[in-house]
N, C-alpha and C. Protein backbone atom coordinates (compact mmCIF):
# COMPACT_ATOMS: atom_id res chain seq x y z
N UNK A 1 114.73 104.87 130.95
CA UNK A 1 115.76 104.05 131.57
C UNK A 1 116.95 103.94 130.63
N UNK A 2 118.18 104.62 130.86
CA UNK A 2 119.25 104.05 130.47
C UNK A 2 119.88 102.64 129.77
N UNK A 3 120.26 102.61 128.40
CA UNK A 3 120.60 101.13 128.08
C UNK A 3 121.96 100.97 127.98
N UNK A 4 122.29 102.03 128.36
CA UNK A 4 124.17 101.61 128.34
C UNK A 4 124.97 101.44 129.76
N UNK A 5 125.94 100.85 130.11
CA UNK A 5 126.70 100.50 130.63
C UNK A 5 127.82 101.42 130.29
N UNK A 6 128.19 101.80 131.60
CA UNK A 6 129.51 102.47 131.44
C UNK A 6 130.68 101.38 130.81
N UNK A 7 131.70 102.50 130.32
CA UNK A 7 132.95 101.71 129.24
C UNK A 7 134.19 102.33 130.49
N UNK A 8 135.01 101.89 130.51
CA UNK A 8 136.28 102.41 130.34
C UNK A 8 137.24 103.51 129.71
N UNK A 9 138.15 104.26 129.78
CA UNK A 9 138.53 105.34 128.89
C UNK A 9 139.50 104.57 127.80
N UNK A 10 139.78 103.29 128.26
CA UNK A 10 140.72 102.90 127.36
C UNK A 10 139.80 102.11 126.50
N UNK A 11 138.32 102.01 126.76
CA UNK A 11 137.86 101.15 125.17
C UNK A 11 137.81 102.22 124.73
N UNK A 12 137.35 103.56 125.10
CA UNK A 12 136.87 104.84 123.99
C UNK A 12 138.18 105.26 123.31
N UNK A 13 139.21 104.99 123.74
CA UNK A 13 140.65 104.55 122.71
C UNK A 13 141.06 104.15 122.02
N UNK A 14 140.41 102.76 122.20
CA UNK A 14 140.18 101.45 121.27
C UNK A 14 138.91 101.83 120.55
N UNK A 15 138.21 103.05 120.07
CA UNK A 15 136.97 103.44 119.35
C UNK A 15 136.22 102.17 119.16
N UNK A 16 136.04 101.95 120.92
CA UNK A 16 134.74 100.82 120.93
C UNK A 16 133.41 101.75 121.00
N UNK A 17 132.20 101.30 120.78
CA UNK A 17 131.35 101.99 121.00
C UNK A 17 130.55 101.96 122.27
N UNK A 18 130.04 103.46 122.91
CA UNK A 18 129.66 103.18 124.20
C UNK A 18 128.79 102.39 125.11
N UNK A 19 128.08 101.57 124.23
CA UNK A 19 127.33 100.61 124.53
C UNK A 19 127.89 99.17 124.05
N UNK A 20 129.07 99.02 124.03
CA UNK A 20 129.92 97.83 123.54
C UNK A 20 129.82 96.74 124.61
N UNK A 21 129.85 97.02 125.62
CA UNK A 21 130.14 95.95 126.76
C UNK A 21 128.06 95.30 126.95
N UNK A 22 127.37 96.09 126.81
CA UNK A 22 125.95 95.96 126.90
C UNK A 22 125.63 95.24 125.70
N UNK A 23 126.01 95.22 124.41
CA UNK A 23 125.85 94.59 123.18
C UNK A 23 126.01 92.88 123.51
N UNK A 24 127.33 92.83 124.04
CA UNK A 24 127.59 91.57 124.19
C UNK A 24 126.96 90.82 125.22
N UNK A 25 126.05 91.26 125.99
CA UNK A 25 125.19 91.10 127.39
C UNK A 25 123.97 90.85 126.74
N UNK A 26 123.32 91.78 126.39
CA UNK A 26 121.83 92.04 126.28
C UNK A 26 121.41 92.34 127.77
N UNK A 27 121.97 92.82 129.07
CA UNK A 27 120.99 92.99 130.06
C UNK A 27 121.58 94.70 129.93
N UNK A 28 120.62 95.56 130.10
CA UNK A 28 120.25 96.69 130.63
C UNK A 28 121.05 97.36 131.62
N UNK A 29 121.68 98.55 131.96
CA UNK A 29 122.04 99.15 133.13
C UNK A 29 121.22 98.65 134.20
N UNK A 30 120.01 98.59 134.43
CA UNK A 30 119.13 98.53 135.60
C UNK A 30 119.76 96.75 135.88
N UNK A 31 119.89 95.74 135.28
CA UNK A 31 120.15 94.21 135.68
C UNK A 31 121.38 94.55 136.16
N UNK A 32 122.44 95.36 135.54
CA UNK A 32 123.69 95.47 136.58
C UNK A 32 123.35 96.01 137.33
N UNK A 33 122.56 96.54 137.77
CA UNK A 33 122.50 96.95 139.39
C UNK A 33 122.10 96.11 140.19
N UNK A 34 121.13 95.57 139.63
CA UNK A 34 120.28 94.65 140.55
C UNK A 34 121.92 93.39 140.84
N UNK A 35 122.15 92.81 139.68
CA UNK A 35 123.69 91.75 140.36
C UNK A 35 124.29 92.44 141.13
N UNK A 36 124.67 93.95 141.39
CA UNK A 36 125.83 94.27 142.41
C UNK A 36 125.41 94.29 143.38
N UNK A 37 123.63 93.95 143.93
CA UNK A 37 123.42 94.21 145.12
C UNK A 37 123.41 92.10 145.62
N UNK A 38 123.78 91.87 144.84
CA UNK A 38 123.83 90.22 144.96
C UNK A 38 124.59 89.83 146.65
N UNK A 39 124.23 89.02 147.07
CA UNK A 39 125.25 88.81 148.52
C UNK A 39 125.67 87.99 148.24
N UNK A 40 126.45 86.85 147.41
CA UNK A 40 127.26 86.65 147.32
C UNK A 40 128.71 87.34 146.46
N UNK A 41 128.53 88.73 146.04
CA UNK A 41 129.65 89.12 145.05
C UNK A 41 129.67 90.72 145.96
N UNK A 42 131.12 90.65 146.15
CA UNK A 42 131.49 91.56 146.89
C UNK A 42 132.30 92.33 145.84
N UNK A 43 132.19 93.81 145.78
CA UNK A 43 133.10 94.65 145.39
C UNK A 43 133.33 96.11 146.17
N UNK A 44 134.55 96.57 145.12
CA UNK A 44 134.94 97.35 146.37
C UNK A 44 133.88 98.50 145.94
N UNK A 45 134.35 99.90 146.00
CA UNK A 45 133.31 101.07 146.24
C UNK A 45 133.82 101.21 144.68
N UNK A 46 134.74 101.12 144.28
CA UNK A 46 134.90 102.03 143.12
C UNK A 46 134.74 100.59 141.50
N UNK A 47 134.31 99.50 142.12
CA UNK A 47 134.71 98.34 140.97
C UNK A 47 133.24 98.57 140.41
N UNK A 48 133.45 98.48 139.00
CA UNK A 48 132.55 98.11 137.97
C UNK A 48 132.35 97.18 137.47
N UNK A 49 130.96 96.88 137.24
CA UNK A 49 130.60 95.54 136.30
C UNK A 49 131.04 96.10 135.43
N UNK A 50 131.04 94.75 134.35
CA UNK A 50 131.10 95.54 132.99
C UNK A 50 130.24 94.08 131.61
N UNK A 51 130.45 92.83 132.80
CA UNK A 51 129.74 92.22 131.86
C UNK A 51 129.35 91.40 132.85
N UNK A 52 127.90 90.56 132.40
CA UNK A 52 127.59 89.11 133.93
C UNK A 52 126.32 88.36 132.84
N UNK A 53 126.54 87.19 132.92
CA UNK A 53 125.60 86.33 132.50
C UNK A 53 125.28 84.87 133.08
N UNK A 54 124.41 84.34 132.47
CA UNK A 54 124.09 82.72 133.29
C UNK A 54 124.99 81.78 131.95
N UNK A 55 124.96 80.81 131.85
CA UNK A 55 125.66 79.88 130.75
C UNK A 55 124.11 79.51 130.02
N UNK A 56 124.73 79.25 128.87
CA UNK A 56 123.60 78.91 127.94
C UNK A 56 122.62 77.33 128.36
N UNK A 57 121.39 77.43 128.27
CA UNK A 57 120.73 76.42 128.47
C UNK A 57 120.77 75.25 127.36
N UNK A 58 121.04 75.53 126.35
CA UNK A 58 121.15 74.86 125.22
C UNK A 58 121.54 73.66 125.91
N UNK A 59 122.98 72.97 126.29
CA UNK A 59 123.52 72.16 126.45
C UNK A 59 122.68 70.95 127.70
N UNK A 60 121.76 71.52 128.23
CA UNK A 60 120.61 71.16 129.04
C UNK A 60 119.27 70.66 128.58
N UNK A 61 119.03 70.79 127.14
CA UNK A 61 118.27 70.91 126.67
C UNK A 61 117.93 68.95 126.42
N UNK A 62 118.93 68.12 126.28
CA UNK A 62 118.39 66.58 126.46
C UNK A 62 118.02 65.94 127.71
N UNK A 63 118.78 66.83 128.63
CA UNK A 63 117.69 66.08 130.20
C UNK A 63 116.73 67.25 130.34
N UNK A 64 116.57 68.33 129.91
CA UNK A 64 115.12 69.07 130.21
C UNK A 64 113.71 68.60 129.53
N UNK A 65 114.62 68.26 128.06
CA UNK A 65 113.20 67.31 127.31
C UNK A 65 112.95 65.89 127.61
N UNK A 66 113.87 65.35 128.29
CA UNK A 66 113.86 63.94 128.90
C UNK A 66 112.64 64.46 130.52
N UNK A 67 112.71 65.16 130.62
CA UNK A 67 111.93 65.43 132.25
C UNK A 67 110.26 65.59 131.41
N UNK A 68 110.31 66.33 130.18
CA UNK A 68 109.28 66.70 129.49
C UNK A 68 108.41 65.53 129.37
N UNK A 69 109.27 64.60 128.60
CA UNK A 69 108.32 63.45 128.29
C UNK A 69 108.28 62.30 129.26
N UNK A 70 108.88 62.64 130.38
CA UNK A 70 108.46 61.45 131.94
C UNK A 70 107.08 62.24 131.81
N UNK A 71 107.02 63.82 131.79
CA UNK A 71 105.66 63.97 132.66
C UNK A 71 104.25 63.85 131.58
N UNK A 72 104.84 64.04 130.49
CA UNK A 72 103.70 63.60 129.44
C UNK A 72 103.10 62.36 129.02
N UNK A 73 104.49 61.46 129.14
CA UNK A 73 104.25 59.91 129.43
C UNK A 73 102.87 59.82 130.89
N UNK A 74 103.60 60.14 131.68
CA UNK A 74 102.80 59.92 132.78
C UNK A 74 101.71 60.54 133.09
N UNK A 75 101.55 61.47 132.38
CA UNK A 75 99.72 61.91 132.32
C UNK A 75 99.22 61.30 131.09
N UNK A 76 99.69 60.74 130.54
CA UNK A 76 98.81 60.14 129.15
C UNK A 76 98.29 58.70 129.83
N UNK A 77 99.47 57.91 130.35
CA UNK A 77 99.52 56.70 131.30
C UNK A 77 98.15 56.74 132.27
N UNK A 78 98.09 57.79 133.20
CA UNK A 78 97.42 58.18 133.75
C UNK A 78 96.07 57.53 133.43
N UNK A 79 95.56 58.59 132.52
CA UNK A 79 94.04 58.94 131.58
C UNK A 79 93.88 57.83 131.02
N UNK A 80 95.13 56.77 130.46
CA UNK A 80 94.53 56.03 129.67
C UNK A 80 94.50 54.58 130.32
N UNK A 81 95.31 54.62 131.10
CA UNK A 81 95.05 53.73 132.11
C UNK A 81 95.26 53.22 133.81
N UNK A 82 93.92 54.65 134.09
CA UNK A 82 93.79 54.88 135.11
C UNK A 82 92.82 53.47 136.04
N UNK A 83 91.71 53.15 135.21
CA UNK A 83 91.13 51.50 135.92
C UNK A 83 92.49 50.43 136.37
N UNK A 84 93.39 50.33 135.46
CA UNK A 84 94.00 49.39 136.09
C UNK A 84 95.08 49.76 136.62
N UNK A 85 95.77 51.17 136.72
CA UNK A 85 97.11 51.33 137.82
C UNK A 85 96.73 52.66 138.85
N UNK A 86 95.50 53.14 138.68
CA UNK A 86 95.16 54.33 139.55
C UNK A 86 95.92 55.42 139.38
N UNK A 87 96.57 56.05 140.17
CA UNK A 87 97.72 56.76 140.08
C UNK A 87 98.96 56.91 140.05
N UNK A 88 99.45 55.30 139.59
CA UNK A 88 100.71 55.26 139.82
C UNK A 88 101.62 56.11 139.07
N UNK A 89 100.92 56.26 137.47
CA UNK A 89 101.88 56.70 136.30
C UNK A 89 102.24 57.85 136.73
N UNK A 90 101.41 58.84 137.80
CA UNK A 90 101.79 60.52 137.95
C UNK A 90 103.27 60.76 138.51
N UNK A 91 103.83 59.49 139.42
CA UNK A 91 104.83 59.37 139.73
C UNK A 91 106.01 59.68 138.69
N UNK A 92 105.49 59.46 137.70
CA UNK A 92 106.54 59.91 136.30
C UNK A 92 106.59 61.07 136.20
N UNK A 93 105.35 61.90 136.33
CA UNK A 93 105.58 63.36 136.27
C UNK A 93 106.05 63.92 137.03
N UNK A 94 105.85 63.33 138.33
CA UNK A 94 106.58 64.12 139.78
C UNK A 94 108.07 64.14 139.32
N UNK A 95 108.57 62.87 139.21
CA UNK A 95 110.07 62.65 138.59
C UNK A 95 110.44 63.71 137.91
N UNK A 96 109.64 63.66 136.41
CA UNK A 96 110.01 64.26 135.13
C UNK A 96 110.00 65.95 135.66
N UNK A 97 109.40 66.34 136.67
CA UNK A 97 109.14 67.89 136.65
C UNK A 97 110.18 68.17 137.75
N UNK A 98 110.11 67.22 138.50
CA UNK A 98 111.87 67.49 139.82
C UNK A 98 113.05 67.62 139.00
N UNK A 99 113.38 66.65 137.57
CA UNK A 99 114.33 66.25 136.67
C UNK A 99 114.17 67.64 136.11
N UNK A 100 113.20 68.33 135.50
CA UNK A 100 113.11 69.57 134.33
C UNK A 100 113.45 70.63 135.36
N UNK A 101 112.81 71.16 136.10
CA UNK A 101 113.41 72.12 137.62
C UNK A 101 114.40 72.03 137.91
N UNK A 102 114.88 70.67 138.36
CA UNK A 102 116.22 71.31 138.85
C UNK A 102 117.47 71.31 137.95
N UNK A 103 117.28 71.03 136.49
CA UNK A 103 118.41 71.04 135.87
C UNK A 103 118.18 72.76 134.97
N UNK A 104 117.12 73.32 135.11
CA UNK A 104 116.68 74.81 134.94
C UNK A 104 117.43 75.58 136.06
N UNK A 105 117.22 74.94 137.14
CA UNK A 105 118.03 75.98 138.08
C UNK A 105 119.01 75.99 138.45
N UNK A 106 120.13 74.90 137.33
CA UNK A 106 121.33 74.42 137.55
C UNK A 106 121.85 75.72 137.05
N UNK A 107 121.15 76.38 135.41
CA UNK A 107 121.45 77.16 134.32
C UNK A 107 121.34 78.35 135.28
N UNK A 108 120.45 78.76 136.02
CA UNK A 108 119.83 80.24 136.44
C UNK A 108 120.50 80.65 137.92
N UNK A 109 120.85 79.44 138.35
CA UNK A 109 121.72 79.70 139.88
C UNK A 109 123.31 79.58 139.76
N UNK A 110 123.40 79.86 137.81
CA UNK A 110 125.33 79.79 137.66
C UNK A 110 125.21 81.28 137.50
N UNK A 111 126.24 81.89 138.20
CA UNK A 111 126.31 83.70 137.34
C UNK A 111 127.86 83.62 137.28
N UNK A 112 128.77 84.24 135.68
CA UNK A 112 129.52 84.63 135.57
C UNK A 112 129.59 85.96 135.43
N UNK A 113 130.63 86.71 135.84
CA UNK A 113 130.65 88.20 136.51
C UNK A 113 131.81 88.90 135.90
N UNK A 114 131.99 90.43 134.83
CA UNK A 114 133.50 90.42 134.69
C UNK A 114 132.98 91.85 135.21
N UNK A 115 134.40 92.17 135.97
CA UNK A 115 134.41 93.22 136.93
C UNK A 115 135.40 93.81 136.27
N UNK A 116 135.91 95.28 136.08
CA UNK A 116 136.93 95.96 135.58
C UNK A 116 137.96 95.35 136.97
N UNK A 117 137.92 94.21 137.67
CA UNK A 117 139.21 94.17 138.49
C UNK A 117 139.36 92.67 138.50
N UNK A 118 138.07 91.47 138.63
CA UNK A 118 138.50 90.38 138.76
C UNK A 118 137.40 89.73 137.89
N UNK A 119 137.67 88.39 137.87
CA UNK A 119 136.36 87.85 137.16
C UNK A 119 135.63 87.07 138.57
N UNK A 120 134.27 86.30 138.44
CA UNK A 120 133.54 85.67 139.47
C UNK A 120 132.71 84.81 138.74
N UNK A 121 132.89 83.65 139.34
CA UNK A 121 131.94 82.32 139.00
C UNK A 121 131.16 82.06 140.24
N UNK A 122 129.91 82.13 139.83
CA UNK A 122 129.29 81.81 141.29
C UNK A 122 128.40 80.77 141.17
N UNK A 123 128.52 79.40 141.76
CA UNK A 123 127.60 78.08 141.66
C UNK A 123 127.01 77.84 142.65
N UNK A 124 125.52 76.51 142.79
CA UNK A 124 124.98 76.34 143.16
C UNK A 124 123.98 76.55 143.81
N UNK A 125 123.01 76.31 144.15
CA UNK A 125 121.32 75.76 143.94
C UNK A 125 121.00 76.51 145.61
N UNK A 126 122.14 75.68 146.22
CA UNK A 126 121.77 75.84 147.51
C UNK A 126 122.82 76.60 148.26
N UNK A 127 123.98 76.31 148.27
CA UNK A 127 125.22 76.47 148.71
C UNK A 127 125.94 76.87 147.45
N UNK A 128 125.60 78.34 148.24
CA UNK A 128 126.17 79.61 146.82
C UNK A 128 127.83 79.73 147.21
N UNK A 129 128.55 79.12 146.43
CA UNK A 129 130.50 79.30 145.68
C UNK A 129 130.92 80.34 145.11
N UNK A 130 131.17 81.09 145.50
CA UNK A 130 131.78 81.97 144.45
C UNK A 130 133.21 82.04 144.60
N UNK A 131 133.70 82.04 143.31
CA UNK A 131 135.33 81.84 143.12
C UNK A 131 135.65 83.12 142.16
N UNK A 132 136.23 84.37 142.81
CA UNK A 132 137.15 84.99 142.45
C UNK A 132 138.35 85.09 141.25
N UNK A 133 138.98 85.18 140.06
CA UNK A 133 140.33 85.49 140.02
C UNK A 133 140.66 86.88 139.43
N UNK A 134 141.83 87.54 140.10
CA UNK A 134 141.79 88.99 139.73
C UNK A 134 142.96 88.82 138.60
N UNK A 135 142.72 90.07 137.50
CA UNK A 135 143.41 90.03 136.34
C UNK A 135 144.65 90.20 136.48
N UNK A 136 145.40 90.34 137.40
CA UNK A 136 146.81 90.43 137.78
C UNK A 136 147.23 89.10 137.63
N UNK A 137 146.24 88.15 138.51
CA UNK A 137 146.86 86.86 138.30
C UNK A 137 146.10 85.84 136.83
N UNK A 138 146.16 86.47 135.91
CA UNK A 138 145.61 85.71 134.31
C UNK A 138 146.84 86.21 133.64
N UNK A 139 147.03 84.88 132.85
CA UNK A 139 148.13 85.08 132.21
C UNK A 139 147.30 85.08 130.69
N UNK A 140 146.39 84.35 129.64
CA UNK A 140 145.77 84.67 129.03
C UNK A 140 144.33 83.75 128.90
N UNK A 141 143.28 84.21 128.30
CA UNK A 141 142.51 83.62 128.12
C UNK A 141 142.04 83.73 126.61
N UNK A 142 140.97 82.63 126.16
CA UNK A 142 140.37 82.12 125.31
C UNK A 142 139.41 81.06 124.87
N UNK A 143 139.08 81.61 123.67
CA UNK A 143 137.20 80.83 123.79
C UNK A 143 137.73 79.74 122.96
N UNK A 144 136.52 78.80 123.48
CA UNK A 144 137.00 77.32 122.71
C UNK A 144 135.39 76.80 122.40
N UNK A 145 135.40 76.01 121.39
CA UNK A 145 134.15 75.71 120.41
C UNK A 145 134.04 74.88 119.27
N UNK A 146 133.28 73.84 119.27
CA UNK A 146 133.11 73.09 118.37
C UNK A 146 132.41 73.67 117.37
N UNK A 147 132.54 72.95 116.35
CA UNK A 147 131.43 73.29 115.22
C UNK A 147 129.77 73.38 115.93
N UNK A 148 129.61 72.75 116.52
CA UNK A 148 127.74 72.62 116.84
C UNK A 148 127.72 73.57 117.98
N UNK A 149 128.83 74.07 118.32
CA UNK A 149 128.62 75.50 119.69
C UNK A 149 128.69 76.70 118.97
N UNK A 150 129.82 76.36 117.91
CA UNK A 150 129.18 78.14 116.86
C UNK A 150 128.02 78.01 116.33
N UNK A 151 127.82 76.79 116.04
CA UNK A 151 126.36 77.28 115.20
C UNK A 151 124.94 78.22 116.22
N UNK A 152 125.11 77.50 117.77
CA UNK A 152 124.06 78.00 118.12
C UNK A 152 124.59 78.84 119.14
N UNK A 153 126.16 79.43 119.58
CA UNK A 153 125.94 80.58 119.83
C UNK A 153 126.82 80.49 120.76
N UNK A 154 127.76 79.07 121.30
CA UNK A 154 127.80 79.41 122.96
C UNK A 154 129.17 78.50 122.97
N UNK A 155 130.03 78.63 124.24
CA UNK A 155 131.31 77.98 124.07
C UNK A 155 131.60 77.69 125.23
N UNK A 156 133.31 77.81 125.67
CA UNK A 156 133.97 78.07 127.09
C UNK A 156 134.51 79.21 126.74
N UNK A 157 134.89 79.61 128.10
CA UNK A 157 136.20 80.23 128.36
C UNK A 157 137.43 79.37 128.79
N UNK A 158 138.05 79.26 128.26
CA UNK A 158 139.63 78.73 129.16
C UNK A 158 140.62 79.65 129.43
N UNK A 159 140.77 79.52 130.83
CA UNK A 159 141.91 80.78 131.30
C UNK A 159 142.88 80.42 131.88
N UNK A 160 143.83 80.86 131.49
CA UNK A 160 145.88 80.22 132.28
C UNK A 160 146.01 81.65 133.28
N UNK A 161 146.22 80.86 134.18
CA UNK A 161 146.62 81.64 135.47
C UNK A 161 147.93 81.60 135.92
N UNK A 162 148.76 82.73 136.28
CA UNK A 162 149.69 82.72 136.81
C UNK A 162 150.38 81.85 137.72
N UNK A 163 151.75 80.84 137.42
CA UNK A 163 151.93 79.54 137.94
C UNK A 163 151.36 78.51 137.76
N UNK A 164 150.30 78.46 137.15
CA UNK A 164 150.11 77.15 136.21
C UNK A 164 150.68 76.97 135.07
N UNK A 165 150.98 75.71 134.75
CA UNK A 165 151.16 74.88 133.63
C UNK A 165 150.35 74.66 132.54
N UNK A 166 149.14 74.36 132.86
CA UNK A 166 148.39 74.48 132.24
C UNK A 166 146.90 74.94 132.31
N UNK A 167 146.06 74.86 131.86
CA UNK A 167 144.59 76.06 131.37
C UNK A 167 143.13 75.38 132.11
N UNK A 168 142.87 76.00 132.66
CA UNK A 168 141.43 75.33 133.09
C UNK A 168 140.06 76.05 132.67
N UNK A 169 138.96 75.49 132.15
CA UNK A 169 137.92 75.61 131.71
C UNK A 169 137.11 76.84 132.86
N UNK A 170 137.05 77.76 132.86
CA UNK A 170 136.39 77.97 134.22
C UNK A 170 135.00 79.13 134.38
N UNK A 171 135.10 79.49 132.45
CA UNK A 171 133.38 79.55 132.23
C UNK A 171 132.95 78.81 130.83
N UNK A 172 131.89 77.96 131.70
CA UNK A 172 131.34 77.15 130.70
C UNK A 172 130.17 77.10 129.90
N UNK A 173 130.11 76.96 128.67
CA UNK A 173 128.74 77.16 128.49
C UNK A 173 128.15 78.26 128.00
N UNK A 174 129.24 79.24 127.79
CA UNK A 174 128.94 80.80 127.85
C UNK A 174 128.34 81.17 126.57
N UNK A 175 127.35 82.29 126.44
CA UNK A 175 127.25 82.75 125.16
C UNK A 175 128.15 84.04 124.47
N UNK A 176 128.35 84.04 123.22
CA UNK A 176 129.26 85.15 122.48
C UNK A 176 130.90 84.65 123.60
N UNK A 177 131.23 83.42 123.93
CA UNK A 177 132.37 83.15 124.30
C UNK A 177 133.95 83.76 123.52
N UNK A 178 133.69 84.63 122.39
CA UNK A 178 134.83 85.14 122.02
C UNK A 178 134.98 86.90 122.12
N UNK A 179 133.91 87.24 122.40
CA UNK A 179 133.86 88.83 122.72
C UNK A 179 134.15 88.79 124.13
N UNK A 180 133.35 87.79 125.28
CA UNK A 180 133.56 87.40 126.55
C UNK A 180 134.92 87.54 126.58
N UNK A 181 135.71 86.73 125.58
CA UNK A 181 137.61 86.32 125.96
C UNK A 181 137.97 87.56 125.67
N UNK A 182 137.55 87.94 124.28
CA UNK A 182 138.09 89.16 124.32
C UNK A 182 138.56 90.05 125.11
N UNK A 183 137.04 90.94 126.32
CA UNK A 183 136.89 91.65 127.06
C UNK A 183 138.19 91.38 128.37
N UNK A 184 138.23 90.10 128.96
CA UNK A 184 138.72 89.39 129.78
C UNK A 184 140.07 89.71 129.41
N UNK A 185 140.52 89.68 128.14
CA UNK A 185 141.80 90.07 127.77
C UNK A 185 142.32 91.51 127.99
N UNK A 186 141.21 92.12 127.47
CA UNK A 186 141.70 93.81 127.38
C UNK A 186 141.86 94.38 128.73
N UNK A 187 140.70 93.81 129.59
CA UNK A 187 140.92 94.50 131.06
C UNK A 187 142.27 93.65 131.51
N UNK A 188 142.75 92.50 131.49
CA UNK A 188 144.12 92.05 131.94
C UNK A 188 145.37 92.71 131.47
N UNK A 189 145.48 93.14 130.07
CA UNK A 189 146.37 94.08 129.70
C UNK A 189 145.96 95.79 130.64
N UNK A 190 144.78 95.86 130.80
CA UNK A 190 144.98 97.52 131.43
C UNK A 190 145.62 97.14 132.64
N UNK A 191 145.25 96.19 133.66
CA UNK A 191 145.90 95.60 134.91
C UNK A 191 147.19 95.53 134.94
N UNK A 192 147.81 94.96 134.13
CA UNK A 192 148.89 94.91 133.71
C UNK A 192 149.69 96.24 133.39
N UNK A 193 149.67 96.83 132.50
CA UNK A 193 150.01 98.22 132.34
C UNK A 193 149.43 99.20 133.50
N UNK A 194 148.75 98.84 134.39
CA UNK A 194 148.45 99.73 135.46
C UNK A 194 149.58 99.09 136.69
N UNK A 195 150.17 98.19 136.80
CA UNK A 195 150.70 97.51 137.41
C UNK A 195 152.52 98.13 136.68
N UNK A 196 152.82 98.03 135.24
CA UNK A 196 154.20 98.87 135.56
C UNK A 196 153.74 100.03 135.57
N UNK A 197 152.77 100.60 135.56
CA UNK A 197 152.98 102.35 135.93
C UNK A 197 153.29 103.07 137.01
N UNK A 198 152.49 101.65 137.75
CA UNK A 198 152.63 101.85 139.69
C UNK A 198 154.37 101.42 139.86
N UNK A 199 154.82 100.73 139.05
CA UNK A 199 156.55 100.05 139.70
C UNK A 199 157.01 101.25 138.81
């Protein structure tokens, strides 16, 4: 099985290496296939992935361990004092494991998408969003990060769009958020320069 991802002719310009866009992923040729057959993300015949990920769980990680210890509380509760409340305490675990689930599938039902033509944010659980913007209309983007988001890996994106004033957050959470901006940048300059070649 193949581990590279096709590049562009203009990164092999930029003497990126041909597995550059896959480095910053970690998923496989075979996972981009499987996202392009996604029904919510439409492309045309000739558009390429080139990068797609979920947002980092990290930032999830105090209500996932908060769900942890409802349900450990409540099976200890349970066992230890089951003569005098029966089953009430399990009710903690039901809680704690609805609380740990669905804030897991908050992380696994986000996909960010960069397409050699537009980018795609796609949300929710139930009622799948996906929001579009094509690199014609980005004016620039960039990663933003505290000290405790470099340490473990993960940031935003903030991107200024054409006719705004100002910048909106619009991938969050992301991991390697400055190779992400990067990429996001370089394909907006080819758009761009493909755009005066056509005028």
């Amino acid at each position: 099985m193949s581990s590279e991802i096709e590049t562009k002719e203009d990164s092999q310009a930029n003497n990126k290496p041909q597995n550059y866009r896959e480095e910053q992923t970690g998923h496989p040729a075979a996972d981009t296939q499987d996202i392009s057959n996604a029904g919510w993300l439409t492309l045309s015949n000739d558009e390429k992935i080139l990068w797609w990920g979920h947002p980092s769980i990290v930032p999830h990680f105090p209500i996932i361990g908060l769900g942890i210890i409802m349900m450990l509380f409540g099976i200890g509760a349970t066992v230890s004092f089951y003569s005098d409340y029966g089953l009430w305490p399990l009710t903690l675990v039901v809680f704690g494991l609805v609380l740990t689930v669905f804030e897991y599938m908050k992380v696994i039902s986000t996909f960010y998408v960069i397409t050699d033509d537009k980018i795609v944010r796609k949300i929710g659980i139930i009622r799948r969003d996906a929001i579009g913007i094509r690199y014609e209309n980005i004016e620039h983007s960039r990663a933003l990060q505290n000290i405790a988001e470099r340490l473990v890996g993960f940031g935003d994106i903030e991107i200024s769009t054409a006719g705004t004033s100002s910048s909106e957050a619009y991938l969050d959470n992301i991991r390697e958020p400055r190779n992400v901006a990067e990429l996001i940048n370089q394909n907006k300059d080819d758009a761009f320069n493909a755009m005066r070649y056509r005028d």
